[in-house]
Protein backbone atom coordinates (compact mmCIF):
# COMPACT_ATOMS: atom_id res chain seq x y z
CA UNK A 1 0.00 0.00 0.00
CA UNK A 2 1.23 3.56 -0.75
CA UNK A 3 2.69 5.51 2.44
CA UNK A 4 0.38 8.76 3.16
CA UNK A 5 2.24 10.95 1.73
CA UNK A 6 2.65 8.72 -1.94
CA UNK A 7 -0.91 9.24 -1.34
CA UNK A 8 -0.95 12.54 -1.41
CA UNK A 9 1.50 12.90 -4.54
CA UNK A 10 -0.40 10.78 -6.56
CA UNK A 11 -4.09 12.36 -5.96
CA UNK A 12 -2.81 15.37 -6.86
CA UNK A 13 -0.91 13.78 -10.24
CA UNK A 14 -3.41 14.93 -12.66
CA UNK A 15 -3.44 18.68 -12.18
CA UNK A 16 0.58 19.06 -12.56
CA UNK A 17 0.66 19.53 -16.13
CA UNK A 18 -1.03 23.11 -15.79
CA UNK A 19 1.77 24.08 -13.74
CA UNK A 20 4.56 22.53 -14.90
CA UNK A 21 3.52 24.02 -18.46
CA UNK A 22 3.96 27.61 -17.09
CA UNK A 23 7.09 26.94 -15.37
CA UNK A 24 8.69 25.34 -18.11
CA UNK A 25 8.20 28.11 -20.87
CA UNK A 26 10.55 30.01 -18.98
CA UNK A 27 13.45 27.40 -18.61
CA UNK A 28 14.68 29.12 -22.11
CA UNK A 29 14.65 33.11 -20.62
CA UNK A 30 18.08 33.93 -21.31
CA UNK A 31 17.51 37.99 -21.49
CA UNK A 32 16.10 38.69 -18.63
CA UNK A 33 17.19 40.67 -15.36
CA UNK A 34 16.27 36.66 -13.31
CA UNK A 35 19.69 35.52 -15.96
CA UNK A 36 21.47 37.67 -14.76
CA UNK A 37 20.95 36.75 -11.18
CA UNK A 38 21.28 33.34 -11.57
CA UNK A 39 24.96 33.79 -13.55
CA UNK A 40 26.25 35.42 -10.14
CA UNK A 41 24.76 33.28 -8.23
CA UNK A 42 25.89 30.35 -9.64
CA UNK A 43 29.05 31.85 -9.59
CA UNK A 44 29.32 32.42 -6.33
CA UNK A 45 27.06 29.71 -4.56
CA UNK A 46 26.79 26.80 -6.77
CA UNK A 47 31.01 26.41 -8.14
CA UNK A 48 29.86 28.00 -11.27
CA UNK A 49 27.89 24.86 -12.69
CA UNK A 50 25.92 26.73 -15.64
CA UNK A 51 23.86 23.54 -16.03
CA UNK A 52 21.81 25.45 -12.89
CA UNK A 53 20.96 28.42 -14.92
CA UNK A 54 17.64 27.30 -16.94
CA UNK A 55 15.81 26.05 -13.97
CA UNK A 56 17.49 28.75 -12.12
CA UNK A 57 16.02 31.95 -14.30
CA UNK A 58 12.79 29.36 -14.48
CA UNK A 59 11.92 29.28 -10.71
CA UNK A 60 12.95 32.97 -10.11
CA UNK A 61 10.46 34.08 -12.71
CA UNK A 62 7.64 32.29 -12.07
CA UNK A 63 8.08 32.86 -8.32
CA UNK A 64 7.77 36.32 -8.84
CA UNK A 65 5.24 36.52 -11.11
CA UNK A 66 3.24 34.14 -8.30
CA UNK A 67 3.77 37.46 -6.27
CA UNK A 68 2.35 39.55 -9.15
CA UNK A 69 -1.36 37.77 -9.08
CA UNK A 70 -4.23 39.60 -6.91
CA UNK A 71 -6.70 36.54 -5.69
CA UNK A 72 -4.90 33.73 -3.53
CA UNK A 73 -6.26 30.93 -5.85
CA UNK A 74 -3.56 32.46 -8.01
CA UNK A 75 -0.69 32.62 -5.63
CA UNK A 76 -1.36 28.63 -4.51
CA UNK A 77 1.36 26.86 -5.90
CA UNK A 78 0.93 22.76 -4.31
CA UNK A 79 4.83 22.25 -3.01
CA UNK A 80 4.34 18.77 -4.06
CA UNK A 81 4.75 19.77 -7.62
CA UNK A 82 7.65 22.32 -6.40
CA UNK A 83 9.46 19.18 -5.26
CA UNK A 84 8.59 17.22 -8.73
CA UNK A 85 9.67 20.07 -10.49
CA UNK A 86 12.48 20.61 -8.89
CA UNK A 87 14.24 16.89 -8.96
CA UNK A 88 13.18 16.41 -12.62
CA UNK A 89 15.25 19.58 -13.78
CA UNK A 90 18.22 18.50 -11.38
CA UNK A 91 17.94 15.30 -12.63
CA UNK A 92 18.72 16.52 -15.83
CA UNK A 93 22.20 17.58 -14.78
CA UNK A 94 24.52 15.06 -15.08
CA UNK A 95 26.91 16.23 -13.15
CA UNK A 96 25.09 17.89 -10.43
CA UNK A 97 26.70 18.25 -7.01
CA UNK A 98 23.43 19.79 -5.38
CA UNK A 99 20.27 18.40 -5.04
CA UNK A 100 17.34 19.55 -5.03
CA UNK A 101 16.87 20.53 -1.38
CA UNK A 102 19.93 22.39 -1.22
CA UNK A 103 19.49 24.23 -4.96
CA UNK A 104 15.96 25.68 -3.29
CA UNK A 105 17.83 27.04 -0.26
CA UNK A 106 20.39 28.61 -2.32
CA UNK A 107 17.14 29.99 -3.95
CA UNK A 108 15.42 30.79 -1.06
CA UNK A 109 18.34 32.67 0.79
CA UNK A 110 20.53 34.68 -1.10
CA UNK A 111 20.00 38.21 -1.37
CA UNK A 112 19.54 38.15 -5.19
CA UNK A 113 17.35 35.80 -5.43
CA UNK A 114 15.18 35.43 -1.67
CA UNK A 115 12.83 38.58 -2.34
CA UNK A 116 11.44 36.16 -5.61
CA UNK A 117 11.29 33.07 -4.09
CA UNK A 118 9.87 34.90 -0.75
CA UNK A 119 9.75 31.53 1.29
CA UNK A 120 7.51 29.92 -0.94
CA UNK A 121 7.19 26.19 0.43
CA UNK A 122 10.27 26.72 2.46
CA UNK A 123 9.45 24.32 4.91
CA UNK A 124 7.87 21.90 2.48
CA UNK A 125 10.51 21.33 0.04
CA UNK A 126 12.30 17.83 0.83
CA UNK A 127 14.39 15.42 -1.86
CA UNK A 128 11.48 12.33 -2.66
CA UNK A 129 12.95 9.08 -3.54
CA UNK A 130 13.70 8.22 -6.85
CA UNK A 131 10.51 5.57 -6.21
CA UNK A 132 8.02 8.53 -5.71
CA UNK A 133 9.27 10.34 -8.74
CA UNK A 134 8.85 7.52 -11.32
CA UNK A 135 5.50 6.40 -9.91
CA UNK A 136 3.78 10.35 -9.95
CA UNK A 137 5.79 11.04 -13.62
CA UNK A 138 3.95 7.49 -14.69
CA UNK A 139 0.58 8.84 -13.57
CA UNK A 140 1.02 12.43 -15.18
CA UNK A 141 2.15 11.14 -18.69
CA UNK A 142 -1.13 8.43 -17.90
CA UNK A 143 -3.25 11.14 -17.72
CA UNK A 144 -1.59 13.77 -20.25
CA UNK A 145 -1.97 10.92 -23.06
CA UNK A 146 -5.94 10.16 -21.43
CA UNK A 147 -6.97 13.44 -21.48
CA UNK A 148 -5.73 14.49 -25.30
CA UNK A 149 -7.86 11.29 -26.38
CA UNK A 150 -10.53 12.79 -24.48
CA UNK A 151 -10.43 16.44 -25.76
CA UNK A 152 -10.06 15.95 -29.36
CA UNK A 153 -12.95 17.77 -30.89
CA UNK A 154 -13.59 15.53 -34.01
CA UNK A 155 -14.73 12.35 -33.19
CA UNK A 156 -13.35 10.62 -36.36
CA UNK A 157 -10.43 11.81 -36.19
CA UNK A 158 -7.69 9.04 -35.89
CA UNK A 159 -5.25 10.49 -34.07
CA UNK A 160 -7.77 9.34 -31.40
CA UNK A 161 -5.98 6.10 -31.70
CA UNK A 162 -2.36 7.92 -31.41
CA UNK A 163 -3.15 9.12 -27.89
CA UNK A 164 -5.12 6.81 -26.79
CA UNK A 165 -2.38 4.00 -27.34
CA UNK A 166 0.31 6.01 -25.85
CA UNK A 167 -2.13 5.62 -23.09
CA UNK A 168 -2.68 2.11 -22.86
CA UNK A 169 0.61 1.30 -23.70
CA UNK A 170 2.02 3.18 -20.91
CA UNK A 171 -0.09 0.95 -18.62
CA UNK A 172 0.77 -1.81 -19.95
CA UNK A 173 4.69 -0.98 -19.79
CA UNK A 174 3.77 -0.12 -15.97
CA UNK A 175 2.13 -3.60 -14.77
CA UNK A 176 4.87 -5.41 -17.16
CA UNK A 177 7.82 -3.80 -15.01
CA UNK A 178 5.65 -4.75 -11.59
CA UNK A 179 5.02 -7.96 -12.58
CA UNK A 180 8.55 -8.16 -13.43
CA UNK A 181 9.95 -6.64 -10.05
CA UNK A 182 7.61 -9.58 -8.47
CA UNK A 183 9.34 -12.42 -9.84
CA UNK A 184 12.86 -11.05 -9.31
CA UNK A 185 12.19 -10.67 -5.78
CA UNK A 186 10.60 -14.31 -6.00
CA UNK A 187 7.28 -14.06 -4.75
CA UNK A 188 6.56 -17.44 -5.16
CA UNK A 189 2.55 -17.31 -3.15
CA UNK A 190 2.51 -14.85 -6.46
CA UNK A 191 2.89 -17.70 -8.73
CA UNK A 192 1.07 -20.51 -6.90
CA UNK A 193 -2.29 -18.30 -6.22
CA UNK A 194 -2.88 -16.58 -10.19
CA UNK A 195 -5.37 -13.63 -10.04
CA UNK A 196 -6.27 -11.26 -12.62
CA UNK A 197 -3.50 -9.24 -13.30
CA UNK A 198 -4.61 -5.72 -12.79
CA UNK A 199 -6.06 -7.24 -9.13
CA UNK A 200 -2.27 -9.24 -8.65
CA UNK A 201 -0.83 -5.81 -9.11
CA UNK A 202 -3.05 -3.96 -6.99
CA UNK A 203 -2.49 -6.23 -3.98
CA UNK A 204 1.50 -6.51 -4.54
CA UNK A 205 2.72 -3.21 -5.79
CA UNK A 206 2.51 0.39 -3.85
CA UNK A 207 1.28 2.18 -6.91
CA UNK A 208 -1.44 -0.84 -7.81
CA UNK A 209 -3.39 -0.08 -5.32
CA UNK A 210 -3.70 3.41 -6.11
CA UNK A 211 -3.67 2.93 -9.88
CA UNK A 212 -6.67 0.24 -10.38
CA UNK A 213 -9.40 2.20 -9.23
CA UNK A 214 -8.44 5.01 -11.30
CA UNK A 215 -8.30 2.35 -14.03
CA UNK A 216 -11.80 1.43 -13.50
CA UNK A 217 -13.39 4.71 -12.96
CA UNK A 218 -11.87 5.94 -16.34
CA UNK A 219 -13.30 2.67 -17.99
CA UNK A 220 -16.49 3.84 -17.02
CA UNK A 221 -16.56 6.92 -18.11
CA UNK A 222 -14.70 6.32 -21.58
CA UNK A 223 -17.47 3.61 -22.05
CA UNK A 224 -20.49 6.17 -21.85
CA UNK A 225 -19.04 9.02 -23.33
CA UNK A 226 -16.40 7.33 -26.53
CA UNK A 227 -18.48 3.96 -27.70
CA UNK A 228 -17.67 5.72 -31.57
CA UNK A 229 -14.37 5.72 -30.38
CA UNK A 230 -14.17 2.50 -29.40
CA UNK A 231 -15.01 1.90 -32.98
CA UNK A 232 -11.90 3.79 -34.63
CA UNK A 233 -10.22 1.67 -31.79
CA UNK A 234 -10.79 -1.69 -33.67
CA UNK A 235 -10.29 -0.18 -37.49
CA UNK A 236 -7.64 2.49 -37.58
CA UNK A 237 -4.56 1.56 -39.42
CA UNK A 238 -2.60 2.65 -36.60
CA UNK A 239 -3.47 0.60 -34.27
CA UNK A 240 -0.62 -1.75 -33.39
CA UNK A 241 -1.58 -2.57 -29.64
CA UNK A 242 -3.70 -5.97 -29.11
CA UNK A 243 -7.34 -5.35 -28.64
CA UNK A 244 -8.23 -6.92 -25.91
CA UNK A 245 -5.26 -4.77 -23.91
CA UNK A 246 -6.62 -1.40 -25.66
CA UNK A 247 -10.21 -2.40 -24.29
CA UNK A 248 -9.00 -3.46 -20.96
CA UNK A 249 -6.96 0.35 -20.61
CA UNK A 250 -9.07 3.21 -22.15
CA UNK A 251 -12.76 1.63 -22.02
């Protein structure tokens, strides 16, 4: 079972995508007054790594800019996706010497940059295992790839099929690396007792038992709002994942 706070992360999965697509068009601000900061304070509190500098300029901008809004639905930023955000740019550095924790407090304390980041999370912001950050990424591209089937306008229209494998694949990538981990740890009351699989994974994996009634609930509602849908599902050229696993994933 998921510890309270994986809980927590993974509730709140679906709604990250609004805010990480804000915080990311900024990663590429290289003319701004926040560059500028970040260059000196790389230089003087991070040994100069430059490899800080996009999600640097990023975080200082849209910090501010949090500042900037009038109603406090505006200025609520979860910290959960602060931390997400956070490790996935550090995580792009390959050589990085600070992690995430400690790249925030340089943030959050020096003079150039404290007034922007203005405590924001400050006692929230922790370094989640590498565990956490796989299983709430898994979710998030689940439900980016879910909810572009679900928004497309024209109902004939076959990239229909695009997202909505992406989707289903995804799952089925997921339970094939659980079911995996299970036998390499040799669960052998696993392999004796067969169940269903999406009911073996639930029981036996911390993200299972999260993940399957999610699962079902979006079977339901795919069923009564896409049956024409399910249609393209069957006929569309594209369509290289087996049926039965397509029905099982986006019905």
């Amino acid at each position: 079972m998921p510890s309270e706070k994986e809980e927590k992360y993974y509730n709140i999965s679906s709604g990250y995508l609004s805010y990480k697509s804000e915080i990311d068009s900024y990663l590429d601000d290289s003319h701004s007054n926040y560059n500028a900061y970040c260059k000196t304070i790389i230089h003087l509190s991070l040994e100069n790594n430059l490899d800080y500098i996009r999600p640097c300029v990023a975080f200082l901008k849209y910090t501010d800019n949090l500042k900037r809004r009038v109603t406090p639905f505006e200025n609520t930023m979860p910290c959960e996706y602060v931390n997400i955000w956070l490790k996935e740019q550090i995580k792009k550095i390959s050589n990085a010497k600070y992690n995430a924790s400690e790249f925030f407090k340089t943030l959050n304390s020096h003079d150039l940059s404290k007034s922007f980041v203005n405590g924001l999370c400050e006692k929230e912001i922790n370094d989640i295992d590498d565990s956490l950050y796989n299983n709430f990424q898994f979710l998030h591209n689940l439900y980016y790839n879910l909810n572009k089937y679900e928004n497309i306008a024209i109902t004939d229209d076959l990239d229909n099929c695009v997202a909505a494998n992406q989707c289903a694949e995804s799952y089925e990538r997921e339970e094939d690396a659980k079911e995996e981990l299970e036998r390499t740890e040799g669960d052998r009351s696993l392999q004796e007792r067969p169940a269903p699989r999406g009911e073996e994974t639930s029981e036996f994996t911390p993200l299972g038992s999260f993940l399957r009634p999610w699962i079902e609930e979006k079977e339901k509602r795919l069923r009564n709002n896409y049956k024409y849908d399910d249609y393209l599902l069957y006929n569309s050229e594209k369509e290289e994942t087996d049926t039965k696993n397509i029905r099982y994933n986006i019905q």
